[in-house]
Protein backbone atom coordinates (compact mmCIF):
# COMPACT_ATOMS: atom_id res chain seq x y z
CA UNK A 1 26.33 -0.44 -0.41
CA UNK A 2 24.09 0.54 -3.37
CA UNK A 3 26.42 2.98 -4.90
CA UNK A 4 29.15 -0.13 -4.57
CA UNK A 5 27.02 -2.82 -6.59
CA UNK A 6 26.26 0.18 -9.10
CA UNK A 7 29.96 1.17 -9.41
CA UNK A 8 30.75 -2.68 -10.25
CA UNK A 9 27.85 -3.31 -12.65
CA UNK A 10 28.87 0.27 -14.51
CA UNK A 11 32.16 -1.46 -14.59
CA UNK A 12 31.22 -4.95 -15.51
CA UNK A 13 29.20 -2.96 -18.82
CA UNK A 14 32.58 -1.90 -19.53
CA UNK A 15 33.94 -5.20 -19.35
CA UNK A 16 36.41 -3.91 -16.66
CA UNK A 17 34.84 -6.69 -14.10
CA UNK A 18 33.27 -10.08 -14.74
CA UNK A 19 29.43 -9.69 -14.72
CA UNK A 20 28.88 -12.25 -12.15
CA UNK A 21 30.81 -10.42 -9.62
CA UNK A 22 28.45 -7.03 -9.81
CA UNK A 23 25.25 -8.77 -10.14
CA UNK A 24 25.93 -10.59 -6.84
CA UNK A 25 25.77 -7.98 -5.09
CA UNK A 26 22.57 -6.98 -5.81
CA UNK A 27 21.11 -10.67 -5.78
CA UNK A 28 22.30 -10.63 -1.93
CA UNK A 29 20.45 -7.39 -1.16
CA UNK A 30 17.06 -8.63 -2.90
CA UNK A 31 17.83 -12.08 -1.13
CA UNK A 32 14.91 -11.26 1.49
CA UNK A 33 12.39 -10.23 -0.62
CA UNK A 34 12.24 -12.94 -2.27
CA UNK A 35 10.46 -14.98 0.64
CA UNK A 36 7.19 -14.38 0.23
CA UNK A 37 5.59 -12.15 2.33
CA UNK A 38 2.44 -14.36 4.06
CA UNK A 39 -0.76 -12.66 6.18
CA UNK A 40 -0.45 -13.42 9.65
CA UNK A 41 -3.57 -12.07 11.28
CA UNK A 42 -7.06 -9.22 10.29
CA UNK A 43 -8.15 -7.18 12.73
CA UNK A 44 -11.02 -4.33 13.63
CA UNK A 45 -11.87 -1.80 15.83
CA UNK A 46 -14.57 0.57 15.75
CA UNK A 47 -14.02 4.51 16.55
CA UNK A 48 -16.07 7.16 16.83
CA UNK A 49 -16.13 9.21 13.75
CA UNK A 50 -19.21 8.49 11.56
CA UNK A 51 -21.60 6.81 13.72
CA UNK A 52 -18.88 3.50 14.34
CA UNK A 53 -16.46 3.72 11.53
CA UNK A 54 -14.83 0.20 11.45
CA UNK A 55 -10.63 0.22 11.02
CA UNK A 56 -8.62 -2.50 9.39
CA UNK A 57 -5.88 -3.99 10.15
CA UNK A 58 -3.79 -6.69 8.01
CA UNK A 59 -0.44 -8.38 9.86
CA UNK A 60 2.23 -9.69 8.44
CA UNK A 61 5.07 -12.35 9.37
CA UNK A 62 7.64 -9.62 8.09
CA UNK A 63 6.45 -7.23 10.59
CA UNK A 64 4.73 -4.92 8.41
CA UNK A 65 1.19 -3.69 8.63
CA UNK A 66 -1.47 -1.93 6.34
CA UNK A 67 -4.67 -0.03 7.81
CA UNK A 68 -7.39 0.30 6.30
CA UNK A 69 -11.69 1.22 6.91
CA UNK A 70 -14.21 -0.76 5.75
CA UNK A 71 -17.09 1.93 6.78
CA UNK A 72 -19.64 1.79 9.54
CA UNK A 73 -22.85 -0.62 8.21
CA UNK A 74 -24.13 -2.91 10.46
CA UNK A 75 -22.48 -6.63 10.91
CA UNK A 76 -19.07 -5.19 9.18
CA UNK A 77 -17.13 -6.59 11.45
CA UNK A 78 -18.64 -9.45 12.26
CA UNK A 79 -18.34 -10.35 8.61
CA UNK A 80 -14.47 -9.52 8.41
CA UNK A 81 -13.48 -11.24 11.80
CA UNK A 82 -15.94 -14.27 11.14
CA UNK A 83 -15.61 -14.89 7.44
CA UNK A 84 -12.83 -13.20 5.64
CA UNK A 85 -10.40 -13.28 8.46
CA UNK A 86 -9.79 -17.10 7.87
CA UNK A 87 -10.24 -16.74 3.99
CA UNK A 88 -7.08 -14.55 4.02
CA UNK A 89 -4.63 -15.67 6.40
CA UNK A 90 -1.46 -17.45 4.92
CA UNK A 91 -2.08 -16.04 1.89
CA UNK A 92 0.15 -13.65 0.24
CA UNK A 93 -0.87 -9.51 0.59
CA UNK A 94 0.46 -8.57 -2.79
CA UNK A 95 -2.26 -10.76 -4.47
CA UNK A 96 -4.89 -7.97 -3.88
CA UNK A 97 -7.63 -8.65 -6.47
CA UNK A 98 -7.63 -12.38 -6.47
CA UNK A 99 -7.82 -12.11 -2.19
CA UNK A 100 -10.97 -9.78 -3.62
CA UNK A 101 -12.43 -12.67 -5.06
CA UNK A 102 -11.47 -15.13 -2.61
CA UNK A 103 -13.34 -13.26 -0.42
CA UNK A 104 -16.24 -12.84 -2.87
CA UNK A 105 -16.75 -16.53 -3.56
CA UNK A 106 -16.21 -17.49 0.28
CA UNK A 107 -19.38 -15.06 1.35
CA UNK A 108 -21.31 -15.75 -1.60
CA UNK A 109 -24.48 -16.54 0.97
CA UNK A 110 -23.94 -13.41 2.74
CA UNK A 111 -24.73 -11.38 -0.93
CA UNK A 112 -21.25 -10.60 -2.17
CA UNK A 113 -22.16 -8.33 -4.45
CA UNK A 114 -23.55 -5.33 -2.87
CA UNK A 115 -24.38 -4.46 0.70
CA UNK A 116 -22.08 -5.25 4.23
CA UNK A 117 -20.17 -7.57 2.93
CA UNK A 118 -18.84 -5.98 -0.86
CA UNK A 119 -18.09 -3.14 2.31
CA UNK A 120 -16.41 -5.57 4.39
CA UNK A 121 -14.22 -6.56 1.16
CA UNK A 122 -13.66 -2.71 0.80
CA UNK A 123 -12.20 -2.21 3.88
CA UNK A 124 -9.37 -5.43 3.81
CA UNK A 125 -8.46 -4.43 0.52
CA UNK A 126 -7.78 -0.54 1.08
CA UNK A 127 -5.58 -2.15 3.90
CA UNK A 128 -4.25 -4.46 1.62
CA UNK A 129 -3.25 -1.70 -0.57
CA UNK A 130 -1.63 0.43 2.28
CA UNK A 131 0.19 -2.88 3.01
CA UNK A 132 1.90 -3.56 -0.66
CA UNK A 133 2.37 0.73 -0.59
CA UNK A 134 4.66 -0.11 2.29
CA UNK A 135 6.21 -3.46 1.72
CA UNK A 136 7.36 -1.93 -2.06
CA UNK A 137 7.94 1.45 -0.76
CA UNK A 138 5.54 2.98 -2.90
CA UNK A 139 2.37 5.32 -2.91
CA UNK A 140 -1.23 3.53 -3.08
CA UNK A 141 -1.66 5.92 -6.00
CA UNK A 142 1.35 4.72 -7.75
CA UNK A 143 0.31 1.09 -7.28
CA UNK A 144 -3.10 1.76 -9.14
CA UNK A 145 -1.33 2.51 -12.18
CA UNK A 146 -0.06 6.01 -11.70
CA UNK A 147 -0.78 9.38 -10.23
CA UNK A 148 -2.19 12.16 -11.67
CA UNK A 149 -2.36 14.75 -9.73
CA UNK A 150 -0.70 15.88 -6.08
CA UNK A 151 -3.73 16.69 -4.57
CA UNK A 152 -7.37 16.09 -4.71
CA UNK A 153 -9.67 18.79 -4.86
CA UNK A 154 -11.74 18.55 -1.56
CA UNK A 155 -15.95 19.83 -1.73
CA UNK A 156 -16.95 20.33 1.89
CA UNK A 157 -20.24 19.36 2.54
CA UNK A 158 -21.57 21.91 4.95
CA UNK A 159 -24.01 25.17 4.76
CA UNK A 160 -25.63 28.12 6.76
CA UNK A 161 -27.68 27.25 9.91
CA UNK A 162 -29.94 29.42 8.20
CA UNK A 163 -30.20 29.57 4.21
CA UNK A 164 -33.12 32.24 3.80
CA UNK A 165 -31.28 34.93 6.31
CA UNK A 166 -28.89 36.51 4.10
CA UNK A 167 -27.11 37.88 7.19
CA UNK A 168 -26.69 33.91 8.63
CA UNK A 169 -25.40 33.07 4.84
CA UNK A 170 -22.57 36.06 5.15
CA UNK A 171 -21.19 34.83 8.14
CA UNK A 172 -21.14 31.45 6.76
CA UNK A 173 -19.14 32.55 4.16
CA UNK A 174 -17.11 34.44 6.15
CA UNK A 175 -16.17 31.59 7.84
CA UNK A 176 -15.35 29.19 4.64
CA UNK A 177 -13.11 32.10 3.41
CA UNK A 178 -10.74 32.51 6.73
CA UNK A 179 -10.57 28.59 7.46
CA UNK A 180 -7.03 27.00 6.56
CA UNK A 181 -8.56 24.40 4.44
CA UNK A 182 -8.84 27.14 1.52
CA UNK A 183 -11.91 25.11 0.64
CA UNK A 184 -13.10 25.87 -2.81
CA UNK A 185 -16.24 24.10 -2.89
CA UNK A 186 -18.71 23.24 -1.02
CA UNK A 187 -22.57 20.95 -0.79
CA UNK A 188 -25.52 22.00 0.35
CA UNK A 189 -28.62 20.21 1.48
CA UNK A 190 -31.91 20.95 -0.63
CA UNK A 191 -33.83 18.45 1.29
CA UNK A 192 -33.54 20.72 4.58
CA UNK A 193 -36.24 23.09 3.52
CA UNK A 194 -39.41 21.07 4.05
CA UNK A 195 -38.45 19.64 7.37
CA UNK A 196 -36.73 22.99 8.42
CA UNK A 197 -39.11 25.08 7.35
CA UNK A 198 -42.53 23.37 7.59
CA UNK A 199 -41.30 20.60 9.83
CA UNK A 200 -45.40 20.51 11.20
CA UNK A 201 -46.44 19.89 7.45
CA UNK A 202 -49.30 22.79 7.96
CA UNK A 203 -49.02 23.55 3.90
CA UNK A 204 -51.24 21.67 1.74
CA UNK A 205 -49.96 19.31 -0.36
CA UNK A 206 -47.23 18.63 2.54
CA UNK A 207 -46.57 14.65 2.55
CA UNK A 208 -43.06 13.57 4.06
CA UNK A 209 -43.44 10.04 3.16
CA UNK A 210 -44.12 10.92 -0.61
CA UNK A 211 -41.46 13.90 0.13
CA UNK A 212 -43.43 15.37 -2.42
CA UNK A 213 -42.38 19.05 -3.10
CA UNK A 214 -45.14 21.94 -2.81
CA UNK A 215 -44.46 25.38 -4.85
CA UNK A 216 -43.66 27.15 -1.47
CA UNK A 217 -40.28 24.40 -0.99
CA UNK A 218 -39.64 25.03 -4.87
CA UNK A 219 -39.56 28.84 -4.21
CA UNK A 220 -37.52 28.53 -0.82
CA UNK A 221 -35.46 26.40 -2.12
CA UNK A 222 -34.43 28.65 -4.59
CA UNK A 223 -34.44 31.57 -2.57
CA UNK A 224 -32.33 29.69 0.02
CA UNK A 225 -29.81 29.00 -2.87
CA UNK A 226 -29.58 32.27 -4.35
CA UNK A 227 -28.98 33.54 -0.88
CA UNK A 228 -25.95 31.42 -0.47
CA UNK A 229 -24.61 32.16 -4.14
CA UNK A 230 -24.32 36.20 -3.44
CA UNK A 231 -23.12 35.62 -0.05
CA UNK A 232 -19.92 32.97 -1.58
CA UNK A 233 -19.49 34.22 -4.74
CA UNK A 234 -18.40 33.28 -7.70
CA UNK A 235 -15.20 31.68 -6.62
CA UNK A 236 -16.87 28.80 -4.04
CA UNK A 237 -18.68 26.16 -6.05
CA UNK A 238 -21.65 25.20 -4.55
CA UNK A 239 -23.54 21.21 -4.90
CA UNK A 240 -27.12 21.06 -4.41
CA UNK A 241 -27.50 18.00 -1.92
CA UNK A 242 -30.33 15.71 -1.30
CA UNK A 243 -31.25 12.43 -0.16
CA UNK A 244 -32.90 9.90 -3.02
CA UNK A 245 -36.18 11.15 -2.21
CA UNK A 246 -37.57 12.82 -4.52
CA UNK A 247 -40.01 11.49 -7.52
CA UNK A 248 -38.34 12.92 -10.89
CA UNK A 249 -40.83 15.62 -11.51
CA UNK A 250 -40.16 17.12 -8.57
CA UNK A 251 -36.12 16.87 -9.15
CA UNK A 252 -36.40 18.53 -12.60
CA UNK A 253 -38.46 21.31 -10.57
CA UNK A 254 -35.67 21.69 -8.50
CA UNK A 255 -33.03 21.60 -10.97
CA UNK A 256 -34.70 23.96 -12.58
CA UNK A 257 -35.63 26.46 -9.76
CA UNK A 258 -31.19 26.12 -8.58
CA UNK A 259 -29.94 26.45 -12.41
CA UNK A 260 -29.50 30.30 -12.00
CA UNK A 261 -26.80 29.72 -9.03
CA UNK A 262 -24.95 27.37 -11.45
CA UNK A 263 -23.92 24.36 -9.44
CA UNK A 264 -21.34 21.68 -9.90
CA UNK A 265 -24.50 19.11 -9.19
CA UNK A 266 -27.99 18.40 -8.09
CA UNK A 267 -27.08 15.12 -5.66
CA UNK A 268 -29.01 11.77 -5.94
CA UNK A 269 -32.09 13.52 -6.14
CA UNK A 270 -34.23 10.26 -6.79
CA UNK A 271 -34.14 6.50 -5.29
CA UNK A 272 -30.67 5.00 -5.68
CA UNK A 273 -31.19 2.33 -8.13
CA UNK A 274 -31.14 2.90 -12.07
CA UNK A 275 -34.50 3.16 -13.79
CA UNK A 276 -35.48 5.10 -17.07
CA UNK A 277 -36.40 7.94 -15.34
CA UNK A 278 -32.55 8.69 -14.13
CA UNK A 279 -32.11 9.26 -18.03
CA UNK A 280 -34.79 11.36 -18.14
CA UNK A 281 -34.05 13.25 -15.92
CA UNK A 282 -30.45 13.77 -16.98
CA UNK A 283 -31.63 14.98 -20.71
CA UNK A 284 -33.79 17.18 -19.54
CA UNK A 285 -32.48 18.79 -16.37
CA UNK A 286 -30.49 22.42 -17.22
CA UNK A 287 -27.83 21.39 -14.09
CA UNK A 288 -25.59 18.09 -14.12
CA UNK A 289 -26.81 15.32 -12.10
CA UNK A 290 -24.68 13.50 -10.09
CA UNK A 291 -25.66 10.15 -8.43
CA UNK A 292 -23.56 6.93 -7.01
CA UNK A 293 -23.10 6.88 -3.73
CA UNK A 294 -25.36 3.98 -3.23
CA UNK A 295 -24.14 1.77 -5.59
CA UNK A 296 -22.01 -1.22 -5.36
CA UNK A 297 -19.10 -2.74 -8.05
CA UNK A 298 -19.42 -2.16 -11.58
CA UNK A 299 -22.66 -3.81 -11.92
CA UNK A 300 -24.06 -1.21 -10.07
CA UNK A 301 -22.75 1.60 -12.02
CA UNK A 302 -23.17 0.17 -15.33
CA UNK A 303 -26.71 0.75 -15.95
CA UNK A 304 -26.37 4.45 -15.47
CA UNK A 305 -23.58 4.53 -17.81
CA UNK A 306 -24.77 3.04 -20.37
CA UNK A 307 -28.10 4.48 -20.60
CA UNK A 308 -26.66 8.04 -20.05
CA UNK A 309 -28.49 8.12 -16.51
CA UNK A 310 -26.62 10.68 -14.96
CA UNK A 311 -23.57 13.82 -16.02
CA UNK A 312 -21.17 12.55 -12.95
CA UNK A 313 -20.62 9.45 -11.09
CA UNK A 314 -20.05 9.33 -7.49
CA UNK A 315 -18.16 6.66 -6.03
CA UNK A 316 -18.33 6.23 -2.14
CA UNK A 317 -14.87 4.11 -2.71
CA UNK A 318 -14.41 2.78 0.97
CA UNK A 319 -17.69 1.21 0.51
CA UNK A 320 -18.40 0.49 -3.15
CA UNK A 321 -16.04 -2.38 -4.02
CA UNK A 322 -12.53 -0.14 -2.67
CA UNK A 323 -9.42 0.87 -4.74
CA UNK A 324 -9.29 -1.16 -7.63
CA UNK A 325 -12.66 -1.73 -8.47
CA UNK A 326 -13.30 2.15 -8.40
CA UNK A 327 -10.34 2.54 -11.34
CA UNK A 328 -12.69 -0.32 -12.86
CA UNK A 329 -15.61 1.97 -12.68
CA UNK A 330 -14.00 4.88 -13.86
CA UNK A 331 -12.33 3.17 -16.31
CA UNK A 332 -15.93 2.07 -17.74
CA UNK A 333 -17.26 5.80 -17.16
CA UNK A 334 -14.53 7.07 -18.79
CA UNK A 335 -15.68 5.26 -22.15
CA UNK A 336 -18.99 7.31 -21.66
CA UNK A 337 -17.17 10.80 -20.82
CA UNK A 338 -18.33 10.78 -17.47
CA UNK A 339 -16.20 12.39 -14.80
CA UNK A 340 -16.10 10.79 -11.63
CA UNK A 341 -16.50 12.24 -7.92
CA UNK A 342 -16.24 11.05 -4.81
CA UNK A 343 -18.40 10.51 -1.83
CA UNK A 344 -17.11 9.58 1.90
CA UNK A 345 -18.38 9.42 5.50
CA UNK A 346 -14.97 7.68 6.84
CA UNK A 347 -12.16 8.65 8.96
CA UNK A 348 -8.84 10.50 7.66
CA UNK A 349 -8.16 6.81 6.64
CA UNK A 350 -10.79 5.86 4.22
CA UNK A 351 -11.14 9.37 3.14
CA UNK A 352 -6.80 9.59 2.31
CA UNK A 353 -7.11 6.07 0.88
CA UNK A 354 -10.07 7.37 -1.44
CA UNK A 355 -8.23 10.23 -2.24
CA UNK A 356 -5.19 7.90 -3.45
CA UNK A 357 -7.99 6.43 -5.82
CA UNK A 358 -8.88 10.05 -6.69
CA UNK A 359 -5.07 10.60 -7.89
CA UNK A 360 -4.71 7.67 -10.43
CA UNK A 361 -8.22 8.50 -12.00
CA UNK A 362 -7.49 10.89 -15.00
CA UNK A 363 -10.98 12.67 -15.42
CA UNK A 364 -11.52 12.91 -11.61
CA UNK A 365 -13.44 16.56 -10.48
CA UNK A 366 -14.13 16.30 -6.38
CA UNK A 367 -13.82 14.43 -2.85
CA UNK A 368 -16.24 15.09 -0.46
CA UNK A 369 -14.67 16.56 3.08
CA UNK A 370 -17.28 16.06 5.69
CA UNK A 371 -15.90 15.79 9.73
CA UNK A 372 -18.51 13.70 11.18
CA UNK A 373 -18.91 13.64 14.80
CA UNK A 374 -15.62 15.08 14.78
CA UNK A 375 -14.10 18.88 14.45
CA UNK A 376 -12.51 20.06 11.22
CA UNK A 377 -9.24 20.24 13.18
CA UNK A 378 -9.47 16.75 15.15
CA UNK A 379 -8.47 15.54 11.60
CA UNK A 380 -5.23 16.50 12.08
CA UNK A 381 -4.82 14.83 15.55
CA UNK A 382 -6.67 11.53 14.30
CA UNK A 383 -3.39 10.02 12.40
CA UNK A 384 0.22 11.06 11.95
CA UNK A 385 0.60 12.93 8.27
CA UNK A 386 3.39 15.39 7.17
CA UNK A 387 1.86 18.11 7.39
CA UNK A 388 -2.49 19.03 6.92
CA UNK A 389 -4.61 16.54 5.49
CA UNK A 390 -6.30 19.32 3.34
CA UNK A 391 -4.33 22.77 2.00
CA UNK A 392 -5.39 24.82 -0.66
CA UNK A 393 -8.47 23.46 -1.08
CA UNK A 394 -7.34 20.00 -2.41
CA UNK A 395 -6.20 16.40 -0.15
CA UNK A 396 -2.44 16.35 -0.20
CA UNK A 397 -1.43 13.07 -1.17
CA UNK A 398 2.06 12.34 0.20
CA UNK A 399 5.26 10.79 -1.69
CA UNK A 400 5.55 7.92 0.86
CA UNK A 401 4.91 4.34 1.02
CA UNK A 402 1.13 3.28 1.10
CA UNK A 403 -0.90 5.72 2.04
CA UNK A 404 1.47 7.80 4.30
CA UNK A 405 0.14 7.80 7.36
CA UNK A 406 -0.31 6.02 10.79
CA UNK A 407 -2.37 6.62 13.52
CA UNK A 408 -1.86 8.58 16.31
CA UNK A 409 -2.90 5.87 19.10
CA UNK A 410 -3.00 8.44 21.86
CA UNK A 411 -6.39 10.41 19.98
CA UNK A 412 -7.61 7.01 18.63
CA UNK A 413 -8.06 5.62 21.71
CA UNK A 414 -9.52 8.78 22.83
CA UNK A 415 -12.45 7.76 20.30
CA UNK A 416 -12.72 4.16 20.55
CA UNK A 417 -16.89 3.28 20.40
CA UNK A 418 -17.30 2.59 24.72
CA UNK A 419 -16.60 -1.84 24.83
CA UNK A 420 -14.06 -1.55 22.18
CA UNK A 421 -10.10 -1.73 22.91
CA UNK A 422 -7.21 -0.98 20.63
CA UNK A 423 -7.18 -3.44 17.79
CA UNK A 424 -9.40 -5.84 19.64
């Protein structure tokens, strides 16, 4: 039928056939879509992956859905089923960031700018996006304004049971080399070494509410490190992870003591929030510092952008503000040359939606990869993809409408949280 209506409208350029007669055609095959497309219900359902990672699910009245995650904070889906459920309904899907809003100034007493419910927001409108992917019969990626690249370079956040045997760090390595993902990079956790290895606190100076360093963590630390560079190589970049608890004397000691393994990253090494020491530390420190996964919206971000408070910015996109307002951020960071990464602690779904994100941001470097309560492989059972989720190293992002996946409903349920039952 297409090639007909193209044959006539070739022939109507030539004057062969009257105009009218070809373009009809083609006004009778876009007849239904132009009805308007309206939301018909929202729903949730927590699974098993990251503590009680919350799915999202937008119907339509033509039959089509879009999933989505909106993350696993506390009251999540309370706020999506008992505010923004009603705030969206009727309304048309393909109206993404002015829904956003809606939903914004509707929970504006809830504190719509950071915290459960800019998550809440996250989660609708990566389903929102998988949605208009599928109802245009087009990638996420392509949606926010292009794609980049075909896949997304994936840093897997795991390490050695064991960072000061050298024996414990070979097998690790070992391990990382054989495994299918082809991982290339990987993040390890700094802040393991006082509690691992003095979790008593016998050495003086020892205070885990200050989590205030002592010279024997400094030197384990970088022992522990320089362990796991000879035992990876040179070919497996390795982030140095930790937890926003450090003062920033303590995290230029540590960047200092890991700059001879060369990392992509010293990880939130201070309190989330932006404060003059962040661009302190940053001038000073000889390894790039990375921070962001704490932060909400552009607000949150622009502080250390401005004031040069960090090398990288990491977006935890499922939770920040989702799809859209991450291109905002980078788009902002991007003015300061500051490359953008990715944090996540979803399902496949938030993390594939995140890496659609990933795709359409130009100066993008890594996604985090981290399993959660499940196996590296139950990835691969957890939704219907062509093909693995990660090859060579990198997130394959598929050519097909929204994100390209589904669930598989058989494993799903497998994981639903104990109370909860398939879509609610």
């Amino acid at each position: 039928m297409v090639r007909t209506h193209r044959r006539y409208l070739l022939k109507a350029l030539a004057g062969a056939v009257p105009a009218s007669a070809a373009l009809s055609g083609y006004r009778a095959m876009a007849a239904p879509l132009l009805k308007k497309v309206k939301i018909t219900d929202v729903k949730t359902m927590f699974v098993q992956v990251h503590n009680k990672s919350n799915l999202v699910r937008i119907d339509t009245d033509a039959g089509i859905s879009g999933i989505g995650e909106s993350y696993w904070g506390f009251g999540v889906k309370e706020v999506i089923l008992g505010d923004m459920r009603k705030l969206v309904l009727g309304q048309d899907p393909l109206n993404i960031e002015p829904l956003c809003r809606r939903m914004q100034v509707g929970t504006g007493g809830a504190g719509s700018q950071a915290g459960v419910t800019v998550t809440a927001i996250s989660g609708v409108e990566i389903a929102l996006w998988d949605l208009a992917g599928k109802l245009l019969g087009q990638p996420v990626c392509k949606l926010l304004g292009g794609q980049y690249r075909d896949g997304v370079r994936a840093y897997w956040t795991s390490g050695p049971r064991d960072m000061l045997d050298p024996a414990i760090c070979a097998e690790f390595a070992a391990a990382l080399k054989s495994h299918p993902f082809g991982i290339t990079a990987i993040k390890s956790d700094a802040d393991a070494f006082p509690k691992k290895y003095d979790p008593e606190a016998r050495e003086p100076g020892h205070d885990f509410i200050t989590g205030h360093l002592t010279p024997k963590d400094i030197a384990r630390i970088g022992k522990g490190f320089g362990n796991l560079r000879a035992a990876v190589g040179d070919d497996i970049d390795i982030a140095v992870h930790c937890h926003w608890e450090y003062d920033w004397t303590d995290a230029l000691d540590l960047a200092r003591v890991v700059a001879p393994i060369k990392p992509m990253w010293l990880e939130d090494p201070m309190p989330p929030f932006y404060s003059e020491s962040w661009s302190k530390l940053t001038q000073e420190s000889p390894v790039p510092i990375l921070t962001g996964e704490n932060l909400y919206r552009r607000q949150g971000f622009m502080p250390f952008l401005l004031n040069q408070g960090c090398h990288l910015a990491q977006i935890d996109i499922p939770k920040a503000g989702g799809l859209l307002e991450a291109k905002k951020i980078a788009d902002l960071a991007e003015i300061f040359q500051i490359p953008i990464c990715a944090h996540i602690s979803c399902s496949p779904v938030g993390a594939l939606a995140s890496a659609h994100c990933a795709a359409a941001i130009r100066d993008f470097r890594a996604h985090e990869f981290v399993p959660g309560h499940m196996t590296p492989e139950d990835w691969a059972k957890f939704i219907i993809y062509n093909g693995p989720i990660i090859q060579n190293g990198k997130y394959r992002i598929l050519d097909k409408p929204g994100l390209g996946l589904e669930l598989n409903e058989d494993f799903v349920r497998s994981r639903l949280v104990p109370g909860e039952t398939w879509w609610g």
